[in-house]
Protein backbone atom coordinates (compact mmCIF):
# COMPACT_ATOMS: atom_id res chain seq x y z
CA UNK A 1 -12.00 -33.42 -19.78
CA UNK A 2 -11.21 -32.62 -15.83
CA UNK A 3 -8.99 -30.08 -14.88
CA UNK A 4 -5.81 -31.89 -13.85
CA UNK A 5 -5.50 -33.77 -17.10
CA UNK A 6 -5.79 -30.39 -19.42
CA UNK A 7 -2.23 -29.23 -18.34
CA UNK A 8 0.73 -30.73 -19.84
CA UNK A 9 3.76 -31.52 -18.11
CA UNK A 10 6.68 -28.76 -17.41
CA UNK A 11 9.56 -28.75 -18.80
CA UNK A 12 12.73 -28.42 -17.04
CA UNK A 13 14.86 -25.02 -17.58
CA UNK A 14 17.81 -25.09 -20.19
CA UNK A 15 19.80 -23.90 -17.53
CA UNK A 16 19.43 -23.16 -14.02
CA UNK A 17 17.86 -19.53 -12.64
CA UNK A 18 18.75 -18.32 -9.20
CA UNK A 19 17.57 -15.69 -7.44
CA UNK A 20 20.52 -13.12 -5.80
CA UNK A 21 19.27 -9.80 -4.93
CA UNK A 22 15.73 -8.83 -3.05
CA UNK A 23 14.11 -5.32 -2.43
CA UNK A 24 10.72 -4.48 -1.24
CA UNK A 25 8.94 -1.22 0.79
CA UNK A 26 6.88 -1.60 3.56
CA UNK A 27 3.44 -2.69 3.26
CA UNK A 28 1.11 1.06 3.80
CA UNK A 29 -0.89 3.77 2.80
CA UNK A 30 0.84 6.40 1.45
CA UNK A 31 -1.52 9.18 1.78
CA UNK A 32 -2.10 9.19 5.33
CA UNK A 33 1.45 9.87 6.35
CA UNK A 34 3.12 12.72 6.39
CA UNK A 35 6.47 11.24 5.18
CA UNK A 36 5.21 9.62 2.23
CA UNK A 37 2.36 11.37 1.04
CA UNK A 38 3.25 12.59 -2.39
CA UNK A 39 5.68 9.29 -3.42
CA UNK A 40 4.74 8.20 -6.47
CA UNK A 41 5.19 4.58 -8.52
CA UNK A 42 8.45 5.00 -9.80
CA UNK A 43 9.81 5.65 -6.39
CA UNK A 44 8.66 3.01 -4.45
CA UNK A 45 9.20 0.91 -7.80
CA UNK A 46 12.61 2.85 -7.88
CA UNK A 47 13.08 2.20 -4.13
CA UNK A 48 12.48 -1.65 -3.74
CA UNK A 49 14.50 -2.35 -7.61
CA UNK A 50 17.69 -0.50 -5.92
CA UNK A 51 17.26 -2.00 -2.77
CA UNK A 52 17.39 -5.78 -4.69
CA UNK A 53 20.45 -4.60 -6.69
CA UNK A 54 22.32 -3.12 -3.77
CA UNK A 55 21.41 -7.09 -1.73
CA UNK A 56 23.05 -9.04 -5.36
CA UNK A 57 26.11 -6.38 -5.33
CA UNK A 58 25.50 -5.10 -8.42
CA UNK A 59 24.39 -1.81 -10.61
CA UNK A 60 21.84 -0.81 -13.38
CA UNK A 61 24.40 -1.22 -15.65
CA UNK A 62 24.71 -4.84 -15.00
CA UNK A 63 20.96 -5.68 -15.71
CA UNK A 64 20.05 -6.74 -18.96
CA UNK A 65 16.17 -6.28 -18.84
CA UNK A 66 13.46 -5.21 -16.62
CA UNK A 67 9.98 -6.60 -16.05
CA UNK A 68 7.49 -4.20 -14.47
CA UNK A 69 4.27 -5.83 -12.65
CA UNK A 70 0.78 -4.13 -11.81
CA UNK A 71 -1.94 -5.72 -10.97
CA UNK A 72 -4.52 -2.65 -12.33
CA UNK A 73 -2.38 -0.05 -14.15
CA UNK A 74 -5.21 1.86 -15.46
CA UNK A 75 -6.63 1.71 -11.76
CA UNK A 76 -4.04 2.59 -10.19
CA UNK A 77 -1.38 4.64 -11.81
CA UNK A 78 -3.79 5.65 -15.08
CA UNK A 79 -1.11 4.57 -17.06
CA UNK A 80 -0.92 2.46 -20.33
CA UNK A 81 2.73 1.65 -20.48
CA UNK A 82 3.80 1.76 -17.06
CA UNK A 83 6.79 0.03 -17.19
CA UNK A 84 8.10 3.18 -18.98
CA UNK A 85 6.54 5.75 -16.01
CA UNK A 86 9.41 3.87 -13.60
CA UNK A 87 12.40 3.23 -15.52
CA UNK A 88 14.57 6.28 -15.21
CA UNK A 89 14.09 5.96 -11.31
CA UNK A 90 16.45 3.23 -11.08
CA UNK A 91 18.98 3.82 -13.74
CA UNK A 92 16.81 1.64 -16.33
CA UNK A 93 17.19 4.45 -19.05
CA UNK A 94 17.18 2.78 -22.50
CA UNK A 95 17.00 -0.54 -21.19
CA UNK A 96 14.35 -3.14 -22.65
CA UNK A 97 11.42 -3.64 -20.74
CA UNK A 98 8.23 -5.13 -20.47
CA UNK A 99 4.74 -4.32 -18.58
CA UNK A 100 2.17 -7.23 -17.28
CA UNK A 101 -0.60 -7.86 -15.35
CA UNK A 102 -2.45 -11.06 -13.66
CA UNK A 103 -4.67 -9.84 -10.69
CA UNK A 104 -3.70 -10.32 -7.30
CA UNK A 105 -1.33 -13.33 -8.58
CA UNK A 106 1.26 -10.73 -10.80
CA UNK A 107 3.91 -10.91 -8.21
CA UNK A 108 4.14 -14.47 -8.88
CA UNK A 109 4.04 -14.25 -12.78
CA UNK A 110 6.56 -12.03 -12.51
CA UNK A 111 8.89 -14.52 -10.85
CA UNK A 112 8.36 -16.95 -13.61
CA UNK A 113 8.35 -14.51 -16.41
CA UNK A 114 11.85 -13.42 -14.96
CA UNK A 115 13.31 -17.06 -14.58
CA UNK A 116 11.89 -17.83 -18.30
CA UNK A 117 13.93 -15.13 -19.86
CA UNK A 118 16.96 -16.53 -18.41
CA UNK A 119 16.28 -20.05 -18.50
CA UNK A 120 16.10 -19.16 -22.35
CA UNK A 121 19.61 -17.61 -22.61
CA UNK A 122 17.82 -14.38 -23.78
CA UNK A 123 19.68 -12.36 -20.85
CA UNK A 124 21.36 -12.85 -18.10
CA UNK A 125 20.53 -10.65 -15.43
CA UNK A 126 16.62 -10.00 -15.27
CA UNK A 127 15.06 -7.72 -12.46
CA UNK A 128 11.52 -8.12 -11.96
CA UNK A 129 9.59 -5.80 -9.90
CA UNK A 130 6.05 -5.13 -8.81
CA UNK A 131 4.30 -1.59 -7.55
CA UNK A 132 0.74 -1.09 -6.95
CA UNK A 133 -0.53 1.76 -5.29
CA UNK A 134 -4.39 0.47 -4.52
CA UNK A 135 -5.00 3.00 -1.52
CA UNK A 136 -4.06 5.81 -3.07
CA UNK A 137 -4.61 5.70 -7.03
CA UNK A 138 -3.28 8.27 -9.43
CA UNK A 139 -5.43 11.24 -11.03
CA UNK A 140 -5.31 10.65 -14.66
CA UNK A 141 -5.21 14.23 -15.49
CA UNK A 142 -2.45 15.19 -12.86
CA UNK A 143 1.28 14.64 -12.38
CA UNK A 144 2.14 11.38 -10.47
CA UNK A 145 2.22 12.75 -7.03
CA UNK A 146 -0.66 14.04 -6.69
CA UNK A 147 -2.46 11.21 -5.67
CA UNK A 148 -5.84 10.50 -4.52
CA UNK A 149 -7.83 8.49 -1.73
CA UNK A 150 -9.11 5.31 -2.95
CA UNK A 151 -12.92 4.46 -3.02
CA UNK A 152 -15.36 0.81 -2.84
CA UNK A 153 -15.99 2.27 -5.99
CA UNK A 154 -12.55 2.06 -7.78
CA UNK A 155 -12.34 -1.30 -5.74
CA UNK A 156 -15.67 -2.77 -7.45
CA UNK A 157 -14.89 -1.27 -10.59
CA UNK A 158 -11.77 -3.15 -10.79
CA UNK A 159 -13.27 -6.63 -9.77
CA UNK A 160 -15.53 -6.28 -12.72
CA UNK A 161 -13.02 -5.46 -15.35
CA UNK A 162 -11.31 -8.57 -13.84
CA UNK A 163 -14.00 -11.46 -14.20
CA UNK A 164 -15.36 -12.38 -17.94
CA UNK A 165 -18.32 -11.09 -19.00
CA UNK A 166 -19.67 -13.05 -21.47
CA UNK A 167 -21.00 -15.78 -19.40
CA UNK A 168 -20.06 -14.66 -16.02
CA UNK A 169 -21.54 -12.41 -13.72
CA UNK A 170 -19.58 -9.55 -13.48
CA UNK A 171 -18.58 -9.85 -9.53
CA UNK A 172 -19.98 -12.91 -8.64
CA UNK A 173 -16.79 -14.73 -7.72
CA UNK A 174 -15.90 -11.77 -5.25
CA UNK A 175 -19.11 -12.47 -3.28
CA UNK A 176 -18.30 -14.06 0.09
CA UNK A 177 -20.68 -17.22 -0.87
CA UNK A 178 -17.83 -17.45 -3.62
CA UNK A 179 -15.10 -16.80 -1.22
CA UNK A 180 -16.26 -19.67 1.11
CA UNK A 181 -16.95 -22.47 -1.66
CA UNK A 182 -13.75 -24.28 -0.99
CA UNK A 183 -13.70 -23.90 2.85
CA UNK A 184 -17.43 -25.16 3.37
CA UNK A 185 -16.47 -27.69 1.48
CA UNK A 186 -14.20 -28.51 3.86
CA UNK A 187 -15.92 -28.04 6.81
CA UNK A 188 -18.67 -30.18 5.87
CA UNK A 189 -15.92 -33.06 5.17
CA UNK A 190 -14.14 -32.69 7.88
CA UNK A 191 -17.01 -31.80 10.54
CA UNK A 192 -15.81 -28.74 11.62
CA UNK A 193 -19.06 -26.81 11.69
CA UNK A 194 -17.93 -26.18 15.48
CA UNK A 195 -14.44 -25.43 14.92
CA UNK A 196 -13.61 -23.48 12.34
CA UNK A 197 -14.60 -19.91 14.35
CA UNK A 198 -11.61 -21.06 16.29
CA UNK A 199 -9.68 -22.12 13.51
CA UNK A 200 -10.23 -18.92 11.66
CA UNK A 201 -9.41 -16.72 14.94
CA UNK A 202 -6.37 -18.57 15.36
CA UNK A 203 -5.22 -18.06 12.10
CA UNK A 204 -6.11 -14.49 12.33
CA UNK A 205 -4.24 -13.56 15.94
CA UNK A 206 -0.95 -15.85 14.99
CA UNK A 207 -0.87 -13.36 11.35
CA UNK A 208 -1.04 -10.51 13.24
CA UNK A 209 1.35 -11.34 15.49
CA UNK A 210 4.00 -11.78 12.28
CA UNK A 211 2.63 -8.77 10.97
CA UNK A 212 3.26 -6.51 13.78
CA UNK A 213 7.04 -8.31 14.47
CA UNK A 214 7.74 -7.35 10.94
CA UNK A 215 9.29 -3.81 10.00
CA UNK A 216 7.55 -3.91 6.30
CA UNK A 217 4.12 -5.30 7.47
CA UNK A 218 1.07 -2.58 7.71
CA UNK A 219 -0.60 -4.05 11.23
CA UNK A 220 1.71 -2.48 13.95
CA UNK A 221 0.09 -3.54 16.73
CA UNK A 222 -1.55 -7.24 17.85
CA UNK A 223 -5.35 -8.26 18.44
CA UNK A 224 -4.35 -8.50 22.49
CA UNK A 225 -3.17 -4.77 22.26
CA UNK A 226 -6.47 -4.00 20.30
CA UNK A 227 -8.41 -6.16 23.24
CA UNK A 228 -6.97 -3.60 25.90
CA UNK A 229 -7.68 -0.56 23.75
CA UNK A 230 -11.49 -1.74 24.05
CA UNK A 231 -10.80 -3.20 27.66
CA UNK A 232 -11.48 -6.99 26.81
CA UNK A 233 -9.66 -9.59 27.92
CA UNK A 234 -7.85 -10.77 25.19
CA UNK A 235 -7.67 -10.90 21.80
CA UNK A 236 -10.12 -14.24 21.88
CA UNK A 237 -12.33 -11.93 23.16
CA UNK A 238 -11.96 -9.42 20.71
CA UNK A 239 -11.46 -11.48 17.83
CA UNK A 240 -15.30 -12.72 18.70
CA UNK A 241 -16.93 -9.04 19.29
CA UNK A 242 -18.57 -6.63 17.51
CA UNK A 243 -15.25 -5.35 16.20
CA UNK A 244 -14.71 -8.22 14.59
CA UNK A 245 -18.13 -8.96 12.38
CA UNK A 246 -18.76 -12.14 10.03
CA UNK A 247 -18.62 -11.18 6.27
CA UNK A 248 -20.20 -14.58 5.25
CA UNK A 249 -20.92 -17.86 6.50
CA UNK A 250 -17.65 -18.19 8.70
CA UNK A 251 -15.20 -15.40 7.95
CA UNK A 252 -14.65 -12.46 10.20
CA UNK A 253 -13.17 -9.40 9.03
CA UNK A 254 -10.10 -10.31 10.17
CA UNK A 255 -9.87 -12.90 7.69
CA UNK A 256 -10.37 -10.95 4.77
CA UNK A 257 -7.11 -8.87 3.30
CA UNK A 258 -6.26 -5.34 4.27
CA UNK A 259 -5.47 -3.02 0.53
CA UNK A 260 -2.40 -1.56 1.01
CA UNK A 261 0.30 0.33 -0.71
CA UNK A 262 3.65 -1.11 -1.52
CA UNK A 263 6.38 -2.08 -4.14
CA UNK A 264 9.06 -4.96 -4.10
CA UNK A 265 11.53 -5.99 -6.98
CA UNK A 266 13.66 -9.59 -7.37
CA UNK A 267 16.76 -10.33 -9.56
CA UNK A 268 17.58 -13.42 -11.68
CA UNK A 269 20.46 -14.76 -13.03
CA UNK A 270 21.76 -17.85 -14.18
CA UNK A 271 22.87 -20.44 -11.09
CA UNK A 272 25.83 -21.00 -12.62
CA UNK A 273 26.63 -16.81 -12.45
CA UNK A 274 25.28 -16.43 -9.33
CA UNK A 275 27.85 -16.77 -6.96
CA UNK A 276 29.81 -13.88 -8.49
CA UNK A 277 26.92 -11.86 -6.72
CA UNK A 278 26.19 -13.57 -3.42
CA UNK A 279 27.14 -17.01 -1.58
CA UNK A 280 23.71 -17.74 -1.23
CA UNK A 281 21.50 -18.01 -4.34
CA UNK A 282 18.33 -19.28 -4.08
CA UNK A 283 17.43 -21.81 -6.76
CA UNK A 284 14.41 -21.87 -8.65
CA UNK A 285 13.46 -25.22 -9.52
CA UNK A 286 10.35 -24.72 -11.45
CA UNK A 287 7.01 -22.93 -11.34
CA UNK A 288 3.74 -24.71 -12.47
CA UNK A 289 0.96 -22.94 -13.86
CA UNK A 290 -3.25 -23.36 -14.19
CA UNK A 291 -5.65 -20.75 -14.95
CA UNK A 292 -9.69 -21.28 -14.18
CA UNK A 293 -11.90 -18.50 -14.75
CA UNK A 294 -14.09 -17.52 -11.81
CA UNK A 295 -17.79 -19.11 -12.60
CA UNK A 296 -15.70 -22.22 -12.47
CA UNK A 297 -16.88 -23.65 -9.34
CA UNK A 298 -14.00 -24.06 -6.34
CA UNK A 299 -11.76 -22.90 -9.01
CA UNK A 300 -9.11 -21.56 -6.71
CA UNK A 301 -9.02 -26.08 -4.87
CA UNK A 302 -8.63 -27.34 -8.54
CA UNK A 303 -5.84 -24.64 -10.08
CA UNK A 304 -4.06 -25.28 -6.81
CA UNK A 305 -3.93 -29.06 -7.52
CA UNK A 306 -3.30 -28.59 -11.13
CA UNK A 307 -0.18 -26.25 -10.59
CA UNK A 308 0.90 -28.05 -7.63
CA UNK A 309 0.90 -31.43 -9.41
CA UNK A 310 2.73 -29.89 -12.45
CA UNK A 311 5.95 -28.52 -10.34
CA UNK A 312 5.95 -31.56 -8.00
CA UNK A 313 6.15 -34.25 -11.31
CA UNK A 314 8.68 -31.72 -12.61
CA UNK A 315 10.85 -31.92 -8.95
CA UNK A 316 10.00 -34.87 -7.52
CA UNK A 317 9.58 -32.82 -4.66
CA UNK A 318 6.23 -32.41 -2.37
CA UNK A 319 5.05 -30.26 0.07
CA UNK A 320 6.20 -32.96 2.75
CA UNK A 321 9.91 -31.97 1.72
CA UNK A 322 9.09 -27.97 2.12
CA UNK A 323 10.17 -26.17 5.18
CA UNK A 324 7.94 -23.21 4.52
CA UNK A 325 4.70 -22.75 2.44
CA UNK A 326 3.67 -19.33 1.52
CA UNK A 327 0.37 -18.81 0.17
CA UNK A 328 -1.28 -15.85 -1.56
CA UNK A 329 -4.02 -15.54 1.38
CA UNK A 330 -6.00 -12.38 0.53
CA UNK A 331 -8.99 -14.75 2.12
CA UNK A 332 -7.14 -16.13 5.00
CA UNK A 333 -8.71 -19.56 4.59
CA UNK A 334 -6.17 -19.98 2.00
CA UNK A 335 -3.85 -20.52 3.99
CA UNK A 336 -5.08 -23.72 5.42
CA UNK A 337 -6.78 -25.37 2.23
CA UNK A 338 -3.67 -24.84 -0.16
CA UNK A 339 -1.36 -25.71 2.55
CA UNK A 340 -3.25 -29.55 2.50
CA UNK A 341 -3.86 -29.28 -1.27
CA UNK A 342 0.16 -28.65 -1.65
CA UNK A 343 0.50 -32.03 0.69
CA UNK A 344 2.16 -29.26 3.40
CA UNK A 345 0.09 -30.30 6.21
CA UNK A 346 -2.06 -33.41 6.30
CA UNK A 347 -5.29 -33.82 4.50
CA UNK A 348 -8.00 -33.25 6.52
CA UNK A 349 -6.10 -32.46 9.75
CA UNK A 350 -4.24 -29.43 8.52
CA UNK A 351 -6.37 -26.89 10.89
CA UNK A 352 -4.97 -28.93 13.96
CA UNK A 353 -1.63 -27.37 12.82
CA UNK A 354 -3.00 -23.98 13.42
CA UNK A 355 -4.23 -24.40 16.79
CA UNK A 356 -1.11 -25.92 18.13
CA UNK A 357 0.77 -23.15 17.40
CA UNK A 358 3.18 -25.21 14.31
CA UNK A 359 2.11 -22.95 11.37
CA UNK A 360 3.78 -19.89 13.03
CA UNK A 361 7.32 -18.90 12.73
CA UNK A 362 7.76 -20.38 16.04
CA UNK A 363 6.68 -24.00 15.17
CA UNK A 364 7.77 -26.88 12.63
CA UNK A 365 5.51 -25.99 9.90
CA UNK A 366 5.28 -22.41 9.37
CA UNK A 367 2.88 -20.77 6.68
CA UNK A 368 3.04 -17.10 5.76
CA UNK A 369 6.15 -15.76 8.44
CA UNK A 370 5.45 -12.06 7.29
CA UNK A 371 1.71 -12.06 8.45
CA UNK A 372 -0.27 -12.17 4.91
CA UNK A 373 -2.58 -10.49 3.43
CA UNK A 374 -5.22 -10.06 6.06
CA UNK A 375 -2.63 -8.52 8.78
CA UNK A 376 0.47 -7.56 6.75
CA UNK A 377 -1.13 -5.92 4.10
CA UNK A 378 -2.47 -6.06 0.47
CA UNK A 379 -1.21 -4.43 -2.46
CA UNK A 380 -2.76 -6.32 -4.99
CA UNK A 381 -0.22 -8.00 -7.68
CA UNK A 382 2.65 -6.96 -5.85
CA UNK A 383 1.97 -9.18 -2.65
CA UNK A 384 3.64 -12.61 -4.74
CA UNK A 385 6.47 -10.46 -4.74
CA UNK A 386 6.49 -9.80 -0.81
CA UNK A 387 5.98 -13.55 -0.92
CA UNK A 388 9.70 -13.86 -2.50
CA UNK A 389 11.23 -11.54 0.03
CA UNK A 390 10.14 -13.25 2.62
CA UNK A 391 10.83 -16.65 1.48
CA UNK A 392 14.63 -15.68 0.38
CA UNK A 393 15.14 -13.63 3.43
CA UNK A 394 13.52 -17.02 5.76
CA UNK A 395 15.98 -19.18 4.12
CA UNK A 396 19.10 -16.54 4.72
CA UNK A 397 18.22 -16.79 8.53
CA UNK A 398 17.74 -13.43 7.91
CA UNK A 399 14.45 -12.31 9.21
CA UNK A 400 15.35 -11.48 12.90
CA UNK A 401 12.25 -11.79 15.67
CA UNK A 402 10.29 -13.93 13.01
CA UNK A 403 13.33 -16.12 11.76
CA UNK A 404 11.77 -19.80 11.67
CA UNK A 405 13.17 -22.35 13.99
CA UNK A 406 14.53 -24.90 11.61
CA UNK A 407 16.94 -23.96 8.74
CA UNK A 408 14.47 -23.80 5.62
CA UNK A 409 16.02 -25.50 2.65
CA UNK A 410 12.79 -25.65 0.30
CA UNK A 411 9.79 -23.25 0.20
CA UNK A 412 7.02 -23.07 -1.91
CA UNK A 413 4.89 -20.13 -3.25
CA UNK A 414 1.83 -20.46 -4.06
CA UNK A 415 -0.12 -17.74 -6.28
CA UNK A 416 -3.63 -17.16 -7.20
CA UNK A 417 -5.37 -13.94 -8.40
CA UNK A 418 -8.82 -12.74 -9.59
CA UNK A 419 -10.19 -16.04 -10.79
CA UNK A 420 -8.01 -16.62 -13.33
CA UNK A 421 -3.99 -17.15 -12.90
CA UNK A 422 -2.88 -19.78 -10.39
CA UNK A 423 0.96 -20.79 -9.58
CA UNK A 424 3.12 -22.75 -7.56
CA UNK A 425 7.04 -22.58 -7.24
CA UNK A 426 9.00 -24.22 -5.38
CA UNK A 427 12.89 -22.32 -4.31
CA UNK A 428 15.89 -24.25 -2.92
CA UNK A 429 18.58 -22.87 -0.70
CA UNK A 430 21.88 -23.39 -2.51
């Protein structure tokens, strides 16, 4: 039985979910500033949840239920039942909750979790909400501020409590051969043995670019300010220095994501309630689902078809009707081979996108505005969240010197995480 055929259709939503209220922190690590070494989970959790309920207009009182997201809990904030470590932060006292966790693609769970509860009629109002802390993990035997600097070790450790052991080497689809399975695959294709440095540098200054336009992203500063700081040229030369090392085959350092620090939060409600909070709810029109585990080979190509296939029969929409495509791009590749496998950009010809200059914010096809994971930072299952931000804020015309060009009426977010969970949604501007 292949892949695409195992999934059954969605279903449509008894009613229709919008989102009206984002939050999120800025992308960092906490410990090595001065002004936020000490916060702990619940406040950034605390921080981003009041920040989405001040954007819908509304209080704590108003929210039915709360869903708390964490990509490692026991990693991170050495917590079993973390939901519960937040909730009096943000006026949650007493309320119902709920704690989960899906690898690097919980942010985007957490949007579907959120929209199923309402969809349902179970509640009404729904904030979802995800904090991870992977810089800077907790001490399990000390209070929640007293953090600690994180190691390769807690990093490794993680990967292998994420992959299945029972017929899977432990961290074998971290390794950068694993990494680079779908993307040789398409350079061998596509004959772009003598390309794809370019491709990948490209990719790499445009992100940082967003990054360091963008108040929340980690990367303050751009590859042609780095170039000076070494007294290169540019940031083509840098990009191709010493500075900037291959980890495998064909990806650089700069292609691989930066950990990070950071919290976000979303609220849900139904469509038809939404414009008692805001005059411009974002719809969510569905959110397909696959899950491969990682000795599955070019797992992350097939799960992206799978869920993409799902939301698009469910729609009737494609990627050709999007107006931005964000991408959980922890391996920056991502960017370019789920952008063709979600019909964004053309098949085969996607990477010419990237070196004219039409994938940024600037151009007619824009992919990750806020920088991604490589340049605007990493933290872990709360990026898909970061994703939402951005996408809502995009299609407000809200986002200032990285505001697209063209008014974006459809985007789609598309989730993976540690081998396993895989998701695409697609939002509409109401």
């Amino acid at each position: 039985m292949s892949y695409q055929v195992n999934l059954n259709p969605l279903k449509p939503f008894k009613r229709s979910v919008s989102i009206i209220g984002v939050g999120a922190t800025p992308f960092m690590i906490t410990k090595d500033n001065p002004e936020t070494n000490g916060l702990c989970e619940g406040e950034l959790f605390g921080y981003a949840s009041i920040e989405a309920m001040k954007d819908a207009g509304l209080n704590a009182k108003a929210v039915d239920f709360f869903i708390h997201a964490e990509a490692g809990p026991k990693w991170m904030s050495a917590a079993e039942t973390p939901a519960m470590h937040v909730a009096n932060w943000f006026g949650m006292k007493g309320k119902g909750n709920m704690h989960h966790s899906e690898a690097c693609c919980t942010g985007y769970v957490a949007l579907e979790l959120a929209s199923a509860y309402v969809a349902s009629g179970m509640y009404d109002v729904v904030l979802t909400g995800g904090c991870d802390m992977a810089q800077t993990p907790a001490n399990i035997d000390k209070p929640a501020h007293m953090r600690r600097a994180a190691t390769d070790d807690d990093f490794q450790g993680a990967l292998k409590a994420i992959y299945p052991k029972d017929y899977t080497m432990a961290s074998h689809s971290a390794a950068n051969m694993g990494a680079e399975s779908w993307l040789d695959e398409y350079v061998q294709e596509n004959n772009l043995a003598d390309k794809i440095d370019d491709i990948l540098c490209t990719m790499a200054k445009n992100s940082r670019i967003a990054s360091s336009l963008n108040p929340l992203g980690m990367s303050r500063d751009t590859y042609d300010d780095l170039a000076k700081m070494f007294r290169m040229k540019d940031a083509e030369e840098f990009l191709r220095s010493k500075f900037n090392p291959h980890l495998g085959q064909y990806l650089r350092v700069s292609n691989f994501e930066q950990r990070s620090d950071g919290a976000a939060a979303v609220i849900v409600c139904p469509t038809e309630m939404a414009y008692k909070y805001t005059n411009h709810p974002i719809e969510i029109l569905g959110v397909g689902h696959s899950c491969l585990e990682g000795g599955t080979p070019a797992l992350e190509k097939y799960a992206t078809m799978a869920a993409y296939n799902q939301v698009k029969e469910l729609t009737g929409l494609t990627g050709k009707d999007m107006d931005l495509f964000m991408v959980n791009d922890f391996i920056m590749c991502s960017q370019l081979l789920a952008a063709e496998a979600c019909e964004y950009l053309p098949k085969g010809e996607g990477w010419k996108n990237f070196l004219d200059g039409s994938t940024t914010f600037e151009g007619d096809r824009p992919i990750q505005t806020n920088g991604g994971r490589c340049q605007y930072g990493h933290a872990s299952g709360t990026s898909g969240l970061h994703d939402a931000y951005e996408a809502v804020k995009q299609m407000r015309g809200l986002m200032g010197p990285t505001q697209v060009k063209n008014p974006v009426k459809h985007a789609m977010l598309r989730g993976f995480g540690g081998g396993q969970n895989l998701t695409c949604a697609i939002l509409k501007y109401l």
